[in-house]
Protein backbone atom coordinates (compact mmCIF):
# COMPACT_ATOMS: atom_id res chain seq x y z
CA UNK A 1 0.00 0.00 0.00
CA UNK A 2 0.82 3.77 -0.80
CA UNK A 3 0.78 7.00 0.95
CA UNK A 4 1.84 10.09 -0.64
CA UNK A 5 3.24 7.45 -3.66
CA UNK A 6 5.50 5.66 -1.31
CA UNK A 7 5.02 2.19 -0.15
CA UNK A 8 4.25 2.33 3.60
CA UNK A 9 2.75 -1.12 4.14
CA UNK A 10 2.51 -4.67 2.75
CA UNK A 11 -1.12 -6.39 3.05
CA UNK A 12 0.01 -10.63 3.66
CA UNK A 13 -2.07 -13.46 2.90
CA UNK A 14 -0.94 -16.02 5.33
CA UNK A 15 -1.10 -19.79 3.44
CA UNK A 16 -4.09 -21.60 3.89
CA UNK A 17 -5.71 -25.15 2.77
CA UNK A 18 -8.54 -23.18 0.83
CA UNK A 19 -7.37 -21.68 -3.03
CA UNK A 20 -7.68 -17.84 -3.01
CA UNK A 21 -10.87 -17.46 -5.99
CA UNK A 22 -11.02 -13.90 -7.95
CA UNK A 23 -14.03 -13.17 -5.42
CA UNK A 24 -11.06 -12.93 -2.51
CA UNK A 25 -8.82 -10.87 -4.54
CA UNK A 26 -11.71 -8.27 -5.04
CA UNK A 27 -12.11 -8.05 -1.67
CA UNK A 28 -8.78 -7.94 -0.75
CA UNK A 29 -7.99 -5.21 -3.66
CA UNK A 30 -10.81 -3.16 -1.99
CA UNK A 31 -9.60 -3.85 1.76
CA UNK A 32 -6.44 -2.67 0.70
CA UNK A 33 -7.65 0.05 -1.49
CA UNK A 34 -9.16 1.39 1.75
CA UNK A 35 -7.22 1.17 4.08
CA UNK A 36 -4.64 3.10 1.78
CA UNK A 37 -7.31 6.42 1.69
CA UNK A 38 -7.38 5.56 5.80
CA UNK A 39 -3.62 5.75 6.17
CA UNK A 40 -3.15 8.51 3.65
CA UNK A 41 -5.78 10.35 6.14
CA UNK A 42 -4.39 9.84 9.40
CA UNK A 43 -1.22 11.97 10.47
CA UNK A 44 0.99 11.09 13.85
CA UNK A 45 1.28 13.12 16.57
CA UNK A 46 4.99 13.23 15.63
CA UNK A 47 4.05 14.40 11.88
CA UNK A 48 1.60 16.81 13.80
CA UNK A 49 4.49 18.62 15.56
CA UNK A 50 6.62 18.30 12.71
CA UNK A 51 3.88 20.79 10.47
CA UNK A 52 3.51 23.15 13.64
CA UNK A 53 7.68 23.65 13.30
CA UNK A 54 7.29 23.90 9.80
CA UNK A 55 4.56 27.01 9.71
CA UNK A 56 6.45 28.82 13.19
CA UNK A 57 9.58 28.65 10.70
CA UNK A 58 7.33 30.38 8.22
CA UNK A 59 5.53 32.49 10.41
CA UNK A 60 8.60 33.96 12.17
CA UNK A 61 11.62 33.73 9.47
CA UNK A 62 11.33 35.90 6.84
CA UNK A 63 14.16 34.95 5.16
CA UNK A 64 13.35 31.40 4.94
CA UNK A 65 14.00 28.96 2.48
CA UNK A 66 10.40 28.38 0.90
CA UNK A 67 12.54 25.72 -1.16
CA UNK A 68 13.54 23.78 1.67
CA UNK A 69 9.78 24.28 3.02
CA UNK A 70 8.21 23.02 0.35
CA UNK A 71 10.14 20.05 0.40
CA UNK A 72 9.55 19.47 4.25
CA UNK A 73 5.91 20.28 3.59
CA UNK A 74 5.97 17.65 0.66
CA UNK A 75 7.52 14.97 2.67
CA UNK A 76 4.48 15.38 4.88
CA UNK A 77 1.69 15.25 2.47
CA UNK A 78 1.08 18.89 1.79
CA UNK A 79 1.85 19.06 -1.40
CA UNK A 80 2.25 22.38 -3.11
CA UNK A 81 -0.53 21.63 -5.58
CA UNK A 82 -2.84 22.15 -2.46
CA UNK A 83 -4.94 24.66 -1.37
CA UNK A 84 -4.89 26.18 1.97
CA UNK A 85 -6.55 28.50 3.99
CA UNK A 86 -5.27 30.51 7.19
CA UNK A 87 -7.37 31.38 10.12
CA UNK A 88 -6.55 33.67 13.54
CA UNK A 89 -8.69 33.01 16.44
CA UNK A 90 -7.52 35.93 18.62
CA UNK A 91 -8.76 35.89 22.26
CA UNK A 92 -10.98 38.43 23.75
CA UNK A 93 -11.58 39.43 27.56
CA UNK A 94 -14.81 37.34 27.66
CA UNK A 95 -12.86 34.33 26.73
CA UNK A 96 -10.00 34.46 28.87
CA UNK A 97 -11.12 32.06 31.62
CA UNK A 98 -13.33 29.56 29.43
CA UNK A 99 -10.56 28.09 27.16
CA UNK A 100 -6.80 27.53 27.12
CA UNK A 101 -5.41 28.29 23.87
CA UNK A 102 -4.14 24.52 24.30
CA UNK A 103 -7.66 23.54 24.67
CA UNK A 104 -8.96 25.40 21.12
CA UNK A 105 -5.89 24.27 19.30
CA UNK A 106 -6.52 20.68 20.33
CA UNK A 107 -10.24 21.06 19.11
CA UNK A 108 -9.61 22.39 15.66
CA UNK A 109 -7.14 19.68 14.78
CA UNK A 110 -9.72 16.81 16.71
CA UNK A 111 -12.31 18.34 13.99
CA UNK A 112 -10.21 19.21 10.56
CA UNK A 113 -7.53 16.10 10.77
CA UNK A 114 -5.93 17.92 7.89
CA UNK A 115 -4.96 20.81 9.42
CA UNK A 116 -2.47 22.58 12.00
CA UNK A 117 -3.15 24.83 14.81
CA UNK A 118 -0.55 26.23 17.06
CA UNK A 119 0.27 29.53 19.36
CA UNK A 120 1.91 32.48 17.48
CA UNK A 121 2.24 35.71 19.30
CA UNK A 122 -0.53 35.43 21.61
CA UNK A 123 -3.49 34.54 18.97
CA UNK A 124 -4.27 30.79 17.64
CA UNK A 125 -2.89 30.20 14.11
CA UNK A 126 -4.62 27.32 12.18
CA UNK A 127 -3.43 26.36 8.57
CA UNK A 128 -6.13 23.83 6.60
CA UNK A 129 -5.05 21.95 3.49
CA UNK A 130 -8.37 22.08 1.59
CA UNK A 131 -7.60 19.45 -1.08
CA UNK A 132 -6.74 16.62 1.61
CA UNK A 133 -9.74 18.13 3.60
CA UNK A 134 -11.97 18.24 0.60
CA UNK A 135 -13.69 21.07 1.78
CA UNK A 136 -13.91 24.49 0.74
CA UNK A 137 -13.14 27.66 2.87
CA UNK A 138 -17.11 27.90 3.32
CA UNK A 139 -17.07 24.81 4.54
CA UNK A 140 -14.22 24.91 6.99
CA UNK A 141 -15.91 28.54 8.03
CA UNK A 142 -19.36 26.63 8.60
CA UNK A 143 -18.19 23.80 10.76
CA UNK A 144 -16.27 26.46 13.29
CA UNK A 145 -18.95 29.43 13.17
CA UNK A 146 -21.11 28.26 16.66
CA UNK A 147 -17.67 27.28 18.15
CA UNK A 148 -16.16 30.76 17.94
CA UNK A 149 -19.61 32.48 18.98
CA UNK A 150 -20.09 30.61 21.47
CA UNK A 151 -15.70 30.56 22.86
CA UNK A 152 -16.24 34.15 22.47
CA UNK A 153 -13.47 34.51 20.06
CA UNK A 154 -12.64 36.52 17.08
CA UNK A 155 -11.81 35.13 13.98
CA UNK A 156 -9.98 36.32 10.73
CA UNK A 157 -10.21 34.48 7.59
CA UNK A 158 -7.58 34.91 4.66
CA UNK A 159 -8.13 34.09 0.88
CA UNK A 160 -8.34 30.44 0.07
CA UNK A 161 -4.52 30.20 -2.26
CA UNK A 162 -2.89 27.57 -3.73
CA UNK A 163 0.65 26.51 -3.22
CA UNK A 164 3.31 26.97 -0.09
CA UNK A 165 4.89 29.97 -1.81
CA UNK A 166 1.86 32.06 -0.26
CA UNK A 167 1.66 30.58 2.85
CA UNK A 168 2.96 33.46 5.08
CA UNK A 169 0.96 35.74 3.16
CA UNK A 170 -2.04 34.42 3.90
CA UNK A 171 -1.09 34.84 7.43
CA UNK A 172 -0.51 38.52 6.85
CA UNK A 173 -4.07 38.66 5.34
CA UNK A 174 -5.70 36.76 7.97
CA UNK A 175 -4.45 39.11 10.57
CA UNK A 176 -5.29 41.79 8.29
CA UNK A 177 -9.21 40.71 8.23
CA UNK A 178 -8.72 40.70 12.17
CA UNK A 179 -7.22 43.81 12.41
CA UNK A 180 -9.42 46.16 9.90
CA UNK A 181 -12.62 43.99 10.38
CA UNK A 182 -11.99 44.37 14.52
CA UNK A 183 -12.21 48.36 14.01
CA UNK A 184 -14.74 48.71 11.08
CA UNK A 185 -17.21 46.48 12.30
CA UNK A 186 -16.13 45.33 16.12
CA UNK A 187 -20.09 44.06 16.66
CA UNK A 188 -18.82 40.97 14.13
CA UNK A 189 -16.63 38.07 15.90
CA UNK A 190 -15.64 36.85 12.56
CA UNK A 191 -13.96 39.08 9.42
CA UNK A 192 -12.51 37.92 6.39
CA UNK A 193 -9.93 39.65 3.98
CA UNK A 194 -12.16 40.01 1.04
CA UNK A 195 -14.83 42.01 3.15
CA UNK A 196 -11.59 44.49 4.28
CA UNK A 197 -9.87 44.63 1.39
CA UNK A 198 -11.01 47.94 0.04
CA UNK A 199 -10.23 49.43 3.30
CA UNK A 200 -7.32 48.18 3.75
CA UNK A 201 -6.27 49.49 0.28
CA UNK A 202 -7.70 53.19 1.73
CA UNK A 203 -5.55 52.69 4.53
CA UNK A 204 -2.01 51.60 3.21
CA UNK A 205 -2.65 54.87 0.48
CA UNK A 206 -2.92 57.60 3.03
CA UNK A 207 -0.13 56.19 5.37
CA UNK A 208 2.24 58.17 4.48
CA UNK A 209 0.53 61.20 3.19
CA UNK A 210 -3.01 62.33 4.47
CA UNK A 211 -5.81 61.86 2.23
CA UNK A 212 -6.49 65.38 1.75
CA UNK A 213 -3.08 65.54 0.18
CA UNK A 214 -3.05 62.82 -2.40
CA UNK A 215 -6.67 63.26 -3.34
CA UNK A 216 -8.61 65.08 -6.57
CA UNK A 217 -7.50 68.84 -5.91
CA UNK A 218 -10.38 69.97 -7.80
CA UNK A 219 -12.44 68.76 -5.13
CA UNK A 220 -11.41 71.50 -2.65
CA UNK A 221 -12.28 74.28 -5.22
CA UNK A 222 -15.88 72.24 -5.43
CA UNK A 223 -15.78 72.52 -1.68
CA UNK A 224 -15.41 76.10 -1.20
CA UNK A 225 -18.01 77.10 -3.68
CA UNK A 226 -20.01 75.16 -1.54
CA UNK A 227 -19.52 77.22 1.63
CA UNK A 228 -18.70 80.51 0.21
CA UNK A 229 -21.98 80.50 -1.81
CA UNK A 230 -24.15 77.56 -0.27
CA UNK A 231 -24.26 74.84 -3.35
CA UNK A 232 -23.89 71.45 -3.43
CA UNK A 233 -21.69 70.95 -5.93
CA UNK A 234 -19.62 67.72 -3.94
CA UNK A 235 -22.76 66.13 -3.60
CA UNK A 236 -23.83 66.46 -6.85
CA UNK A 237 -20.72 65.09 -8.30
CA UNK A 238 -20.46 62.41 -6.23
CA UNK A 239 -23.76 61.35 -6.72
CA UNK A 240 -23.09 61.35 -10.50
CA UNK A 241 -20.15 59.33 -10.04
CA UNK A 242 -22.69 56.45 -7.69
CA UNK A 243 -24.80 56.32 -10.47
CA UNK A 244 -21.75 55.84 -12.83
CA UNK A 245 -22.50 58.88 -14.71
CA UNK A 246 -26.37 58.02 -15.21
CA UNK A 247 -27.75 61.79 -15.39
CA UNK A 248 -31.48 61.45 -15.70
CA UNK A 249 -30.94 58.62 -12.24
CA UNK A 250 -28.66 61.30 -11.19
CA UNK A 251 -31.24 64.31 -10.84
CA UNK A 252 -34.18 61.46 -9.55
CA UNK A 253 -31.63 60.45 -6.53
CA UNK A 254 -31.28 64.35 -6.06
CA UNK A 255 -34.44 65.27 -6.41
CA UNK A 256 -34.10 67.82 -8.96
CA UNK A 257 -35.01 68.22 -12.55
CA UNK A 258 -32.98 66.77 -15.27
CA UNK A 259 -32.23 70.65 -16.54
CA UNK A 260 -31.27 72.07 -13.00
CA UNK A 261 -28.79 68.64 -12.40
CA UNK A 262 -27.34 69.44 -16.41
CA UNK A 263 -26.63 73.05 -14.93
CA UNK A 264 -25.05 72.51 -12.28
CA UNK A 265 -22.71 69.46 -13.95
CA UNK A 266 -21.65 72.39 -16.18
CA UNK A 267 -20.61 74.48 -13.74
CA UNK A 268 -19.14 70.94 -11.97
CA UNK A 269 -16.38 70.73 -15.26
CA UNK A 270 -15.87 74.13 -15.27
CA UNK A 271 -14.36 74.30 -11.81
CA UNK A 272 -12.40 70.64 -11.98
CA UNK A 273 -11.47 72.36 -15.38
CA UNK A 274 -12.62 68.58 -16.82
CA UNK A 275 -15.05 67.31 -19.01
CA UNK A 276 -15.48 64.14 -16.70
CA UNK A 277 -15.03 61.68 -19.95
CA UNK A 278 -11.71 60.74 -18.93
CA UNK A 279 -12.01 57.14 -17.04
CA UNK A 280 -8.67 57.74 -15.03
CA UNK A 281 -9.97 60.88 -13.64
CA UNK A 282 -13.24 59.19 -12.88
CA UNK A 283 -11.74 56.59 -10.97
CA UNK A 284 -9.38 59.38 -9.35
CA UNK A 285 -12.18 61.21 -8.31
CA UNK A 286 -14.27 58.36 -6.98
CA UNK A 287 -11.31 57.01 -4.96
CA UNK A 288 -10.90 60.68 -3.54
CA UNK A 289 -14.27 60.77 -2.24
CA UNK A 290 -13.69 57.41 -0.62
CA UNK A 291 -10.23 58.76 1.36
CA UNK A 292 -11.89 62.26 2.01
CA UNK A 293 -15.14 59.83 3.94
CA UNK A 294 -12.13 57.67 5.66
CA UNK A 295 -10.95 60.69 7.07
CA UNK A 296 -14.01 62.08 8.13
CA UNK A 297 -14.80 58.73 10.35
CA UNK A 298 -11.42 59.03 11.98
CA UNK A 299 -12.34 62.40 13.16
């Protein structure tokens, strides 16, 4: 028998008075054939602690040798044709008398046998492989959704990626889901990257320069017309830009006529000294709007 195509075990038929029919070499093929998926399932407690070194190494060397990881990763069946997923269970104040972080690691890896859970930097880091799983991120997310509710955790969920090359990554996105989610929506117990990603973008743009230094400059000229002579010029435009340049949806959102919204989009290009047709300078204005409302929930 095979695990990870190499030969592990050898299934012996001990001699016997009775000739072995094609009826007991199906069955044996099939015994065999099973226990082979069994074997190829089950991973040692030694083989256990062996992964948990592996992802620390990853986790905390940055200049490791992803070459040399692979190949230890290989050796113990995650194979870099796999998918993974990362998750950070992170413990809150509610918690910190109901579980050891012993305790939820053991739990995890009782329920996902494919996967490795371990303490890193005082949060629970779990890796899944996926393919030997044969679940999907949903599914992994599914199974552990009452247990974190109820442990009074918080969780963050990376992207689902392929490969060992991205393995520390998806740490770094996990913790960013944690991190972001935790402060944009800290009613949830459980983020994941994709629903922070656009913040997260917002945020690495304006840290090092403000965002009322990097965005559209026209808008500020827009701005003061609209206190110096009581318009609403910024709302108009960025109303036209939600309804991707729609005008007649444009003035029914602003409850104005179709002739008064044309007016004032006139005046609009004359100040930004635009004719709004460029796409760049749509999207430019559009993202400018988003780091100018970033800043405003700050304050």
């Amino acid at each position: 028998m095979f695990v990870n195509g190499r030969p592990t075990h050898r299934l012996v038929l001990t001699e016997c008075d009775n000739p072995v029919t094609p009826g007991c070499i199906c069955i044996l093929e099939t015994l065999a054939g099973h226990l082979e998926y069994q074997l190829s399932r089950e991973m040692p407690a030694s083989m256990k602690g062996t992964l948990e070194t592996i992802f620390q190494s990853i986790l905390t060397d940055r200049t490791a040798d992803y070459v040399q990881i692979g190949r230890k990763l290989n050796a113990a069946g995650w194979g870099s044709g796999d998918e993974y997923l990362c998750l950070i269970l992170q413990i809150t104040y509610l918690n910190q008398k109901q579980l050891s972080t012993g305790a939820i690691c053991h739990y995890i890896q009782k329920l996902f046998r494919d996967s490795v859970s371990f303490l890193y930097q005082d949060e629970v880091v779990s890796f899944f492989n996926l393919t030997r799983l044969d679940m999907d991120e949903e599914e992994v997310a599914a199974k552990l959704v009452y247990f974190i509710r109820d442990s009074y955790l918080k969780a963050g969920y990376s992207r689902t990626m392929r490969g060992h090359m991205n393995l520390r990554r998806q740490y770094v996105q996990a913790r960013t889901a944690l991190d972001v989610g935790s402060r944009k929506k800290p009613y949830l117990w459980i983020h994941y990257f994709d629903q922070v990603a656009l913040p997260y973008i917002f945020e690495q743009a304006t840290k090092r320069l403000p965002a009322n230094m990097i965005c559209h400059k026209g808008l500020f000229r827009l701005k003061e017309q609209d206190e110096k002579n009581h318009t609403e010029y910024m709302l108009t435009l960025k109303t036209y830009l939600d309804q991707h340049l729609n005008a007649t949806q444009t003035a029914k959102e602003l409850f104005i006529h179709r002739s008064t919204f044309l007016y004032r989009l006139d005046k609009i290009k004359e100040i930004l000294h635009s004719d709004l047709e460029d796409a760049e300078e749509v999207f430019y204005l559009e993202l400018s709007f988003r780091l100018l409302e970033q800043d405003e929930e700050k304050d």
